[in-house]
C-alpha atoms as a PDB file:
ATOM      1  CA  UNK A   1       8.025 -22.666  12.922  1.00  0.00           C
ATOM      2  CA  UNK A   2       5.507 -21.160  10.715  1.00  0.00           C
ATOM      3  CA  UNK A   3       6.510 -17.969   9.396  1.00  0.00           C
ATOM      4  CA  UNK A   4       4.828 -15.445   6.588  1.00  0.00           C
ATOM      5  CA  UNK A   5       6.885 -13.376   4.824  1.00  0.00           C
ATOM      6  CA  UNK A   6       6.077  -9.670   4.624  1.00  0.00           C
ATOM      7  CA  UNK A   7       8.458  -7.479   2.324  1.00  0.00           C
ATOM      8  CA  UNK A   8       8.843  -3.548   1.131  1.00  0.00           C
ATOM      9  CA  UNK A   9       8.857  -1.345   3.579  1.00  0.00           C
ATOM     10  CA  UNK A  10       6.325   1.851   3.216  1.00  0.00           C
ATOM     11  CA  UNK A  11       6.368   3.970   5.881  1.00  0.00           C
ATOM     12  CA  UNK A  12       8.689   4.732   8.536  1.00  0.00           C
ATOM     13  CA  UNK A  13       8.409   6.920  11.718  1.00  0.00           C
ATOM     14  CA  UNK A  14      10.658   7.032  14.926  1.00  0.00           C
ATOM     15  CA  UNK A  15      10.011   7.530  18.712  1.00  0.00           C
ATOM     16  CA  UNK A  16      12.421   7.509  21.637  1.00  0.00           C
ATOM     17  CA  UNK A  17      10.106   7.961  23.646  1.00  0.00           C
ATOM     18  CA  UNK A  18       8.066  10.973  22.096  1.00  0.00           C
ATOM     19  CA  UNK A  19       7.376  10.881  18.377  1.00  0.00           C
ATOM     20  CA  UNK A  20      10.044  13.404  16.107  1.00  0.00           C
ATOM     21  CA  UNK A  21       8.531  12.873  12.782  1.00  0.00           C
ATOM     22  CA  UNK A  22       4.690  12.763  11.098  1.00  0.00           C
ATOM     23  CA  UNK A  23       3.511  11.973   7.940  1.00  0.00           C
ATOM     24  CA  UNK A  24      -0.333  13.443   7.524  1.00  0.00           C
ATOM     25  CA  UNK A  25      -1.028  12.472   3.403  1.00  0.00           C
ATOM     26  CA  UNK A  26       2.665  13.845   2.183  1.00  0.00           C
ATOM     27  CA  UNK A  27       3.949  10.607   1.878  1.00  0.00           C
ATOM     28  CA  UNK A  28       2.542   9.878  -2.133  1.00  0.00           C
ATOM     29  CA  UNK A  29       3.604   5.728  -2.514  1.00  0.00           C
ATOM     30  CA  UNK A  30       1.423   5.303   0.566  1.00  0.00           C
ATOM     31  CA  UNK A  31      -1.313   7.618   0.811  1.00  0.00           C
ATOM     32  CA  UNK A  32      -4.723   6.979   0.794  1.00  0.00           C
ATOM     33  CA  UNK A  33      -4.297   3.527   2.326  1.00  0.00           C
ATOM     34  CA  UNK A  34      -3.975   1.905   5.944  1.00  0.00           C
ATOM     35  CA  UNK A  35       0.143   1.824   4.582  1.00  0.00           C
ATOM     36  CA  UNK A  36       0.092   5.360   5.305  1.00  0.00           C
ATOM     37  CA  UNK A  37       1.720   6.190   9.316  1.00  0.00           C
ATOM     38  CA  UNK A  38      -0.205   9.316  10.901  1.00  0.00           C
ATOM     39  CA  UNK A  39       1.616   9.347  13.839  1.00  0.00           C
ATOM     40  CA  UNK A  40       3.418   7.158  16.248  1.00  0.00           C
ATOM     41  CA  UNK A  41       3.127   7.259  20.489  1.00  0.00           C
ATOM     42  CA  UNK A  42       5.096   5.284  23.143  1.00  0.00           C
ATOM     43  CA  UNK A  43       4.670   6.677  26.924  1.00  0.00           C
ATOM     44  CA  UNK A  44       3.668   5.105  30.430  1.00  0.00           C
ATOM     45  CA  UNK A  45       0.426   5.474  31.032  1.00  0.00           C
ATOM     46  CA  UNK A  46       1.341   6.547  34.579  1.00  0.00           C
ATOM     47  CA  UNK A  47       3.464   7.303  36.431  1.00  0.00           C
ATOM     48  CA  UNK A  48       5.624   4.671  37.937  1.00  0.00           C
ATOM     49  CA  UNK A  49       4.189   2.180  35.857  1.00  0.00           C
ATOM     50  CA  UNK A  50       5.428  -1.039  34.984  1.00  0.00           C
ATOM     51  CA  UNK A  51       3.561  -1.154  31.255  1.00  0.00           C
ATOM     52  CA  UNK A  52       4.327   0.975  28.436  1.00  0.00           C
ATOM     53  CA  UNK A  53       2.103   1.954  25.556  1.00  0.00           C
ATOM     54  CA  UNK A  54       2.317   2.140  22.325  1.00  0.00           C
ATOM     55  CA  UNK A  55      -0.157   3.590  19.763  1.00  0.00           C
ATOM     56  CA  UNK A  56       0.027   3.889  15.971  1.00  0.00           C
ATOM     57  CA  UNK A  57      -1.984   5.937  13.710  1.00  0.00           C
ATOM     58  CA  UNK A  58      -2.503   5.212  10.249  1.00  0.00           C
ATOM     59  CA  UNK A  59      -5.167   6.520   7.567  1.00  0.00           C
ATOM     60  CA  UNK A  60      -7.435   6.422   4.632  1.00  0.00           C
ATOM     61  CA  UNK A  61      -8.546   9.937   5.126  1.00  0.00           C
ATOM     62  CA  UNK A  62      -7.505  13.204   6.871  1.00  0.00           C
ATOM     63  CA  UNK A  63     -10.192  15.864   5.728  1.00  0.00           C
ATOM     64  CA  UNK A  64     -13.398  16.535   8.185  1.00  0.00           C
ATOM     65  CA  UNK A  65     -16.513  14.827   7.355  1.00  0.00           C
ATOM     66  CA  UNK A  66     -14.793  12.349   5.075  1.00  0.00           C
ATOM     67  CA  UNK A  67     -14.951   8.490   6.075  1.00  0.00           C
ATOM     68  CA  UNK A  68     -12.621   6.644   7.391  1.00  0.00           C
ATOM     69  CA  UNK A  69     -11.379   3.609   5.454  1.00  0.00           C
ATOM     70  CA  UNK A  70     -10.401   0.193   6.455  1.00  0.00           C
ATOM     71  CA  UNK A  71      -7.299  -1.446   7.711  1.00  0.00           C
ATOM     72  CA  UNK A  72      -5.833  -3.106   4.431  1.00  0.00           C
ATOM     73  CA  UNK A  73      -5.522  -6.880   4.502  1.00  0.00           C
ATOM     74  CA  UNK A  74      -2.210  -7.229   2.930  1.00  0.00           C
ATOM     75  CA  UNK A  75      -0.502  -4.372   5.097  1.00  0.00           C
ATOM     76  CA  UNK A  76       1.387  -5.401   8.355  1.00  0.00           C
ATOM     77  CA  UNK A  77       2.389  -2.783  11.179  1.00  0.00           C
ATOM     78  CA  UNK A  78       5.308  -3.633  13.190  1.00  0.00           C
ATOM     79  CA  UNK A  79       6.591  -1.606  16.141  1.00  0.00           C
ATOM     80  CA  UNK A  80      10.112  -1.896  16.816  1.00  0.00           C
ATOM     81  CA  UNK A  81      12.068  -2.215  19.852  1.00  0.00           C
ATOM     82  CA  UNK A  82      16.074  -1.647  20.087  1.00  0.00           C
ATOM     83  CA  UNK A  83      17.374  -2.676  23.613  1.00  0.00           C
ATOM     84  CA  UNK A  84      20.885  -2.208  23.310  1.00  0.00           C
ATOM     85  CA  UNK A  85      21.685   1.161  21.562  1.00  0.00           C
ATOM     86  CA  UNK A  86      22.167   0.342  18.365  1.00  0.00           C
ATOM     87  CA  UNK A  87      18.957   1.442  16.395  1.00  0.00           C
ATOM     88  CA  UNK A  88      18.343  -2.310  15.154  1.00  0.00           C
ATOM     89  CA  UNK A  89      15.013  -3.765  16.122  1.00  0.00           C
ATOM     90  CA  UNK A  90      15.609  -6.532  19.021  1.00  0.00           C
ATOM     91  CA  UNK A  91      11.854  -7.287  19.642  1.00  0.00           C
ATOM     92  CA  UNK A  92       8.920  -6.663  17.427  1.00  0.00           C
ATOM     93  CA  UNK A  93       5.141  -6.568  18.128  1.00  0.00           C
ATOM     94  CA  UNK A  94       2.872  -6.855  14.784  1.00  0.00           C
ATOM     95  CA  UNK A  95      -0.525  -6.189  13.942  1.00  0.00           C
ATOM     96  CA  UNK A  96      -2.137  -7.173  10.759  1.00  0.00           C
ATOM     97  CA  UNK A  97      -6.283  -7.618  10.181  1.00  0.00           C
ATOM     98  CA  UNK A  98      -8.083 -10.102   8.971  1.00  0.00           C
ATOM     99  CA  UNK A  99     -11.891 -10.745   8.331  1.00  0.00           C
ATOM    100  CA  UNK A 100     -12.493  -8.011  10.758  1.00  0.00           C
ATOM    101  CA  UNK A 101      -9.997  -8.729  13.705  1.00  0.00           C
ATOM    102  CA  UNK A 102      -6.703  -7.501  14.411  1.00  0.00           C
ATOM    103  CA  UNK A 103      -4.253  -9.949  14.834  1.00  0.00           C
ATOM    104  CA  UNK A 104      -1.108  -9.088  17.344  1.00  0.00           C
ATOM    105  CA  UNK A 105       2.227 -11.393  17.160  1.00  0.00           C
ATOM    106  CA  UNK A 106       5.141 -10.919  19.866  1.00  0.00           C
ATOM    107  CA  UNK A 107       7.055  -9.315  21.503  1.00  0.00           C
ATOM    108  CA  UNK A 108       9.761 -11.722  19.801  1.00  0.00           C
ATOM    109  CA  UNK A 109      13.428 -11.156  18.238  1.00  0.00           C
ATOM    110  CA  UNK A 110      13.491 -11.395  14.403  1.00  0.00           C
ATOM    111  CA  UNK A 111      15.427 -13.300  12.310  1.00  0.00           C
ATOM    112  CA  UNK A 112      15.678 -10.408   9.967  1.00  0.00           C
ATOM    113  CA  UNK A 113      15.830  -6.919  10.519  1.00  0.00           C
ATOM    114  CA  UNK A 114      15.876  -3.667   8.312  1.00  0.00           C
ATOM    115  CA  UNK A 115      13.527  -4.044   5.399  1.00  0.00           C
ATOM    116  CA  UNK A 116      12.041  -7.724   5.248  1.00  0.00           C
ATOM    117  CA  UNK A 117       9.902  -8.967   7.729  1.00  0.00           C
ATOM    118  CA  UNK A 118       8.332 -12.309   8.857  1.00  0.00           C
ATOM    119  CA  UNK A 119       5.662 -13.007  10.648  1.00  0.00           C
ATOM    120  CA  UNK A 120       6.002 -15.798  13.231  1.00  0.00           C
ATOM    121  CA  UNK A 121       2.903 -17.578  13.921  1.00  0.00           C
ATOM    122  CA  UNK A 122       4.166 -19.131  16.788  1.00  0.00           C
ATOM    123  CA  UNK A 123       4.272 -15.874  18.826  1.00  0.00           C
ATOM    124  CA  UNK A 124       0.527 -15.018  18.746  1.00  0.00           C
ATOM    125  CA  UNK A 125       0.025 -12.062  21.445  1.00  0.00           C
ATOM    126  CA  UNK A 126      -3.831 -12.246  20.864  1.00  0.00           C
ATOM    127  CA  UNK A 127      -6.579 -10.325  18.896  1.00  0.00           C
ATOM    128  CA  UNK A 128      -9.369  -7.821  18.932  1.00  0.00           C
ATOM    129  CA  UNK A 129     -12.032  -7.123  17.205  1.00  0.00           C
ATOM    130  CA  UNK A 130     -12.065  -4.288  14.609  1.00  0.00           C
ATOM    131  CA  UNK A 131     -13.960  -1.289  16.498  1.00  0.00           C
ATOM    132  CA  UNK A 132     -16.773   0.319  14.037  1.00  0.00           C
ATOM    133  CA  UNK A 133     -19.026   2.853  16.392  1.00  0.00           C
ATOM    134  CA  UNK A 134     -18.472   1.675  19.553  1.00  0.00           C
ATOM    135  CA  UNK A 135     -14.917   1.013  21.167  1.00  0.00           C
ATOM    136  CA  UNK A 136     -13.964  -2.911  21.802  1.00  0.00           C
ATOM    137  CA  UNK A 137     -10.779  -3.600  24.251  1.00  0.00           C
ATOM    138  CA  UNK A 138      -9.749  -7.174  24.439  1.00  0.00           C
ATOM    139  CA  UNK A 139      -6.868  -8.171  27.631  1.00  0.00           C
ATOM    140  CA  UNK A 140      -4.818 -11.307  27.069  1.00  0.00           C
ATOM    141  CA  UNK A 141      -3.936 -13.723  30.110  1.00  0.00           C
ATOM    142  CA  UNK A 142      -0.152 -11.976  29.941  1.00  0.00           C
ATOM    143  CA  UNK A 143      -1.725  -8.238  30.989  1.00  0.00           C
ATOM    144  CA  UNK A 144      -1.483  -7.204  27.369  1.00  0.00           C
ATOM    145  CA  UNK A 145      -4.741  -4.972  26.444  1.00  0.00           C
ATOM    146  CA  UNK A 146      -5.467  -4.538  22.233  1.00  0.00           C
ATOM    147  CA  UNK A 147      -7.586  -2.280  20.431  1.00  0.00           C
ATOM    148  CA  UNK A 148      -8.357  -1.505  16.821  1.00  0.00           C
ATOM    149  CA  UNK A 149     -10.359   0.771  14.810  1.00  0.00           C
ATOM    150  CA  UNK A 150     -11.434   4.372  13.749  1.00  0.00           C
ATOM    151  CA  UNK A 151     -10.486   7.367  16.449  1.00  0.00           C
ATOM    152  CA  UNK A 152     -10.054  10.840  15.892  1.00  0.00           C
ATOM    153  CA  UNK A 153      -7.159  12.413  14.735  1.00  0.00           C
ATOM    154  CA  UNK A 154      -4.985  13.264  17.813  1.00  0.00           C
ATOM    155  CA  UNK A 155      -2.647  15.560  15.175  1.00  0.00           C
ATOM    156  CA  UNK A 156      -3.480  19.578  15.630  1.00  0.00           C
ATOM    157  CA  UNK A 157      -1.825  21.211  12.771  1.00  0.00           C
ATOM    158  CA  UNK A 158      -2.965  24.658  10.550  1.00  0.00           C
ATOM    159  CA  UNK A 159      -2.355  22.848   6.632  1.00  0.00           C
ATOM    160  CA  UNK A 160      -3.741  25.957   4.876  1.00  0.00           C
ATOM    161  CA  UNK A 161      -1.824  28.162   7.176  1.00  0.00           C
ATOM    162  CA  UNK A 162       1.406  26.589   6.203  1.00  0.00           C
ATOM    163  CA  UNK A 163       0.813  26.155   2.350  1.00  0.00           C
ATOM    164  CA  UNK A 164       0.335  29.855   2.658  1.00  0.00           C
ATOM    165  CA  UNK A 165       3.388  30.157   4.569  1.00  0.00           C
ATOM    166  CA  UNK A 166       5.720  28.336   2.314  1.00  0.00           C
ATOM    167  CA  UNK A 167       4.430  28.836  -0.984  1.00  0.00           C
ATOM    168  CA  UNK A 168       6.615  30.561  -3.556  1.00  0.00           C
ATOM    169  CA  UNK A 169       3.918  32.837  -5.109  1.00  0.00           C
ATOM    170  CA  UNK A 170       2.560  33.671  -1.299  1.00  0.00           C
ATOM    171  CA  UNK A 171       2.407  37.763  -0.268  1.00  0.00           C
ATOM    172  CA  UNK A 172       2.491  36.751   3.270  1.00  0.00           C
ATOM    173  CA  UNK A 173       5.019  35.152   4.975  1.00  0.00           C
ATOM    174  CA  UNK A 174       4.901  36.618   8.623  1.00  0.00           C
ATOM    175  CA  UNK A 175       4.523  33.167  10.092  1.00  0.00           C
ATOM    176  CA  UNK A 176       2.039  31.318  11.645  1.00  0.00           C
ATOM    177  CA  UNK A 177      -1.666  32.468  13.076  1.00  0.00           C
ATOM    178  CA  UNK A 178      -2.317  32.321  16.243  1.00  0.00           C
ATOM    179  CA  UNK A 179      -3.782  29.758  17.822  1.00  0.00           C
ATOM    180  CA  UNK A 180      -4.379  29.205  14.007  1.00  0.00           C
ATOM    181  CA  UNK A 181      -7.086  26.399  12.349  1.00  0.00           C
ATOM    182  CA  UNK A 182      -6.735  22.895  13.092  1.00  0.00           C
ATOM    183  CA  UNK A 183      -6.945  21.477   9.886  1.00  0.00           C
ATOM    184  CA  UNK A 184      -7.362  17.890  11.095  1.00  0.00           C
ATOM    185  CA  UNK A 185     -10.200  18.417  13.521  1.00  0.00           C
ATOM    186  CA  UNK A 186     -13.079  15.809  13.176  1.00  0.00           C
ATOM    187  CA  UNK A 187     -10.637  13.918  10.935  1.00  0.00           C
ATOM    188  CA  UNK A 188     -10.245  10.160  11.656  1.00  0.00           C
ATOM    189  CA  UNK A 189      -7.431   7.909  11.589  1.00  0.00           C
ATOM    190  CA  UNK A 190      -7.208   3.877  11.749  1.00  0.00           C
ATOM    191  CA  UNK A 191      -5.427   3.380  15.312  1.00  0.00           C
ATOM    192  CA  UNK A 192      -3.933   0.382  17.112  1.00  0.00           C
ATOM    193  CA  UNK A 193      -3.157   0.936  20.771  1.00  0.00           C
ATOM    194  CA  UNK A 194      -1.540  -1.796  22.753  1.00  0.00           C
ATOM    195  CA  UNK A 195      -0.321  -1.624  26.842  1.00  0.00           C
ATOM    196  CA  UNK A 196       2.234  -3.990  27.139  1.00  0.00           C
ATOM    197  CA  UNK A 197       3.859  -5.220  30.964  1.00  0.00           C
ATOM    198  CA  UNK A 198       7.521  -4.027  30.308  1.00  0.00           C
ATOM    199  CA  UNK A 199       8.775  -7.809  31.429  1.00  0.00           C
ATOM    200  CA  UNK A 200       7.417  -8.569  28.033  1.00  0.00           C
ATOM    201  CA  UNK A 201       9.502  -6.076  26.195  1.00  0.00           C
ATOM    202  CA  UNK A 202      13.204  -6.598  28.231  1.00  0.00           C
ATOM    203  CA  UNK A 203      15.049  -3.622  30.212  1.00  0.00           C
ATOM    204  CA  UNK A 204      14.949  -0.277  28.419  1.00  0.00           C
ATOM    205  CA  UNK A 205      18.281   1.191  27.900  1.00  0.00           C
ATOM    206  CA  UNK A 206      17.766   4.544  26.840  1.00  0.00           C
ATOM    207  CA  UNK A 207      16.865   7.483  29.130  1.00  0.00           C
ATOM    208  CA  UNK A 208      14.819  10.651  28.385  1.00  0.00           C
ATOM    209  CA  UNK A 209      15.428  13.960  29.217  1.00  0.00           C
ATOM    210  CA  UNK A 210      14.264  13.889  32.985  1.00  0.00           C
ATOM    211  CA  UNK A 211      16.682  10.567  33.435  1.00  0.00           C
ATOM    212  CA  UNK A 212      13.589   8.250  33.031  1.00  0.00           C
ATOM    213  CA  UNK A 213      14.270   4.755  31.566  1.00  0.00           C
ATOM    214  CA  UNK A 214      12.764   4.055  27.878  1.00  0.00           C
ATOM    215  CA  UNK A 215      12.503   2.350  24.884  1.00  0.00           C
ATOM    216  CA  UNK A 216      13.986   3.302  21.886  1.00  0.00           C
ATOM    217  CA  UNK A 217      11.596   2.216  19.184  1.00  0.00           C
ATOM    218  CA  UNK A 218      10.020   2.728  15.943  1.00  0.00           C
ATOM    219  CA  UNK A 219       7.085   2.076  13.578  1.00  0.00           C
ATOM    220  CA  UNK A 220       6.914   0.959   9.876  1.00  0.00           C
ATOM    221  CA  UNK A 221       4.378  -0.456   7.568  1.00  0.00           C
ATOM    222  CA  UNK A 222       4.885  -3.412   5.382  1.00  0.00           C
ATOM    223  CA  UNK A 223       3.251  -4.850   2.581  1.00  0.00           C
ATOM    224  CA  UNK A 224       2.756  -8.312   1.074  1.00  0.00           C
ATOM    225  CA  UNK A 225       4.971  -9.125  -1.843  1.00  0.00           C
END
């Protein structure tokens, strides 16, 4: 079993099943690179169905009419899976680029958890090309459909608004505008997006608020030691 070690976690951001944390460029070890998590979603993509999706942001650059970057060679995304309650990963799926395609290993169990990870070459999912201008979809023969590239920023948030807000020196702290500036609009992020068959994942184990089965699970960034 071929395996490549992948140390240090950078960047950590939890979803069960709808994301409860963001990091947008406040995160200062990782931003500025593809290490850097924008924003984390897991959902069906309808209703009833038997796949679940899962799509992570990450980013060079958040500002309007700045370019995006690249996905960084040496920086592996893993989304993590817990199937029996007890916030450890029990299946991973990872993502890592090279030479312009995005490389997907799993769903498999690790033989570590927590900060270390390894990438086992003997679980290859499949792999896409990295999307530039024009949006490329790959499906594997298991039903698993990959993408990779530049999209825009999903995120709607007033920055300005909120330094304002929150800043010692400011005059006015009445709260928020409404429906406020979207500081993020015509941003871009770097984006994976996988839709997996749930008989590839196991049987979810946690429930969400309208008593619908799901899967507690989690994203972090890793780079090569």
């Amino acid at each position: 079993m071929k395996k490549i070690k992948i140390i240090a976690v950078l960047g950590i951001i939890l979803a069960a099943p709808i994301f409860i944390a963001a990091d947008h460029v406040d995160a200062p070890g990782v931003a500025g690179s593809s290490a850097d998590i924008a924003d984390f979603y897991a959902f069906e993509p309808t209703e009833g169905s038997d796949n679940t999706v899962f799509i992570v942001d990450v980013q060079s650059n958040v500002l309007p009419d700045l370019t995006y970057g690249e996905f960084d060679e040496d920086v592996l995304i893993e989304i993590n899976i817990d199937l029996d309650g007890d916030l450890v990963e029990d299946q991973v799926i990872q993502a890592i680029p090279r030479d312009g395609i995005m490389y997907f290993f799993g769903p498999f169990s690790p033989s570590s958890t927590g900060l270390n990870s390894q990438i086992d070459t003997n679980t290859a999912l499949g792999s896409v090309e990295i999307s530039s201008n024009t949006a490329i979809t790959s499906t594997t023969s298991n039903g698993v459909s990959l993408f990779a590239g530049p999209r825009q920023d999903a995120f709607y948030f007033d920055f300005v608004r909120f330094n304002q807000v929150i800043a010692p020196t400011a005059e006015d702290k009445s709260g928020f505008n409404v429906p406020g500036t979207d500081t993020f609009d015509g941003a871009n992020t770097l984006s994976i997006a996988l839709e997996v068959p749930n008989s590839l994942l196991g049987t979810p184990t946690a429930q969400n608020v309208i008593g619908v089965p799901v899967y507690k699970t989690w994203v972090t960034t890793n780079r090569k030691q």
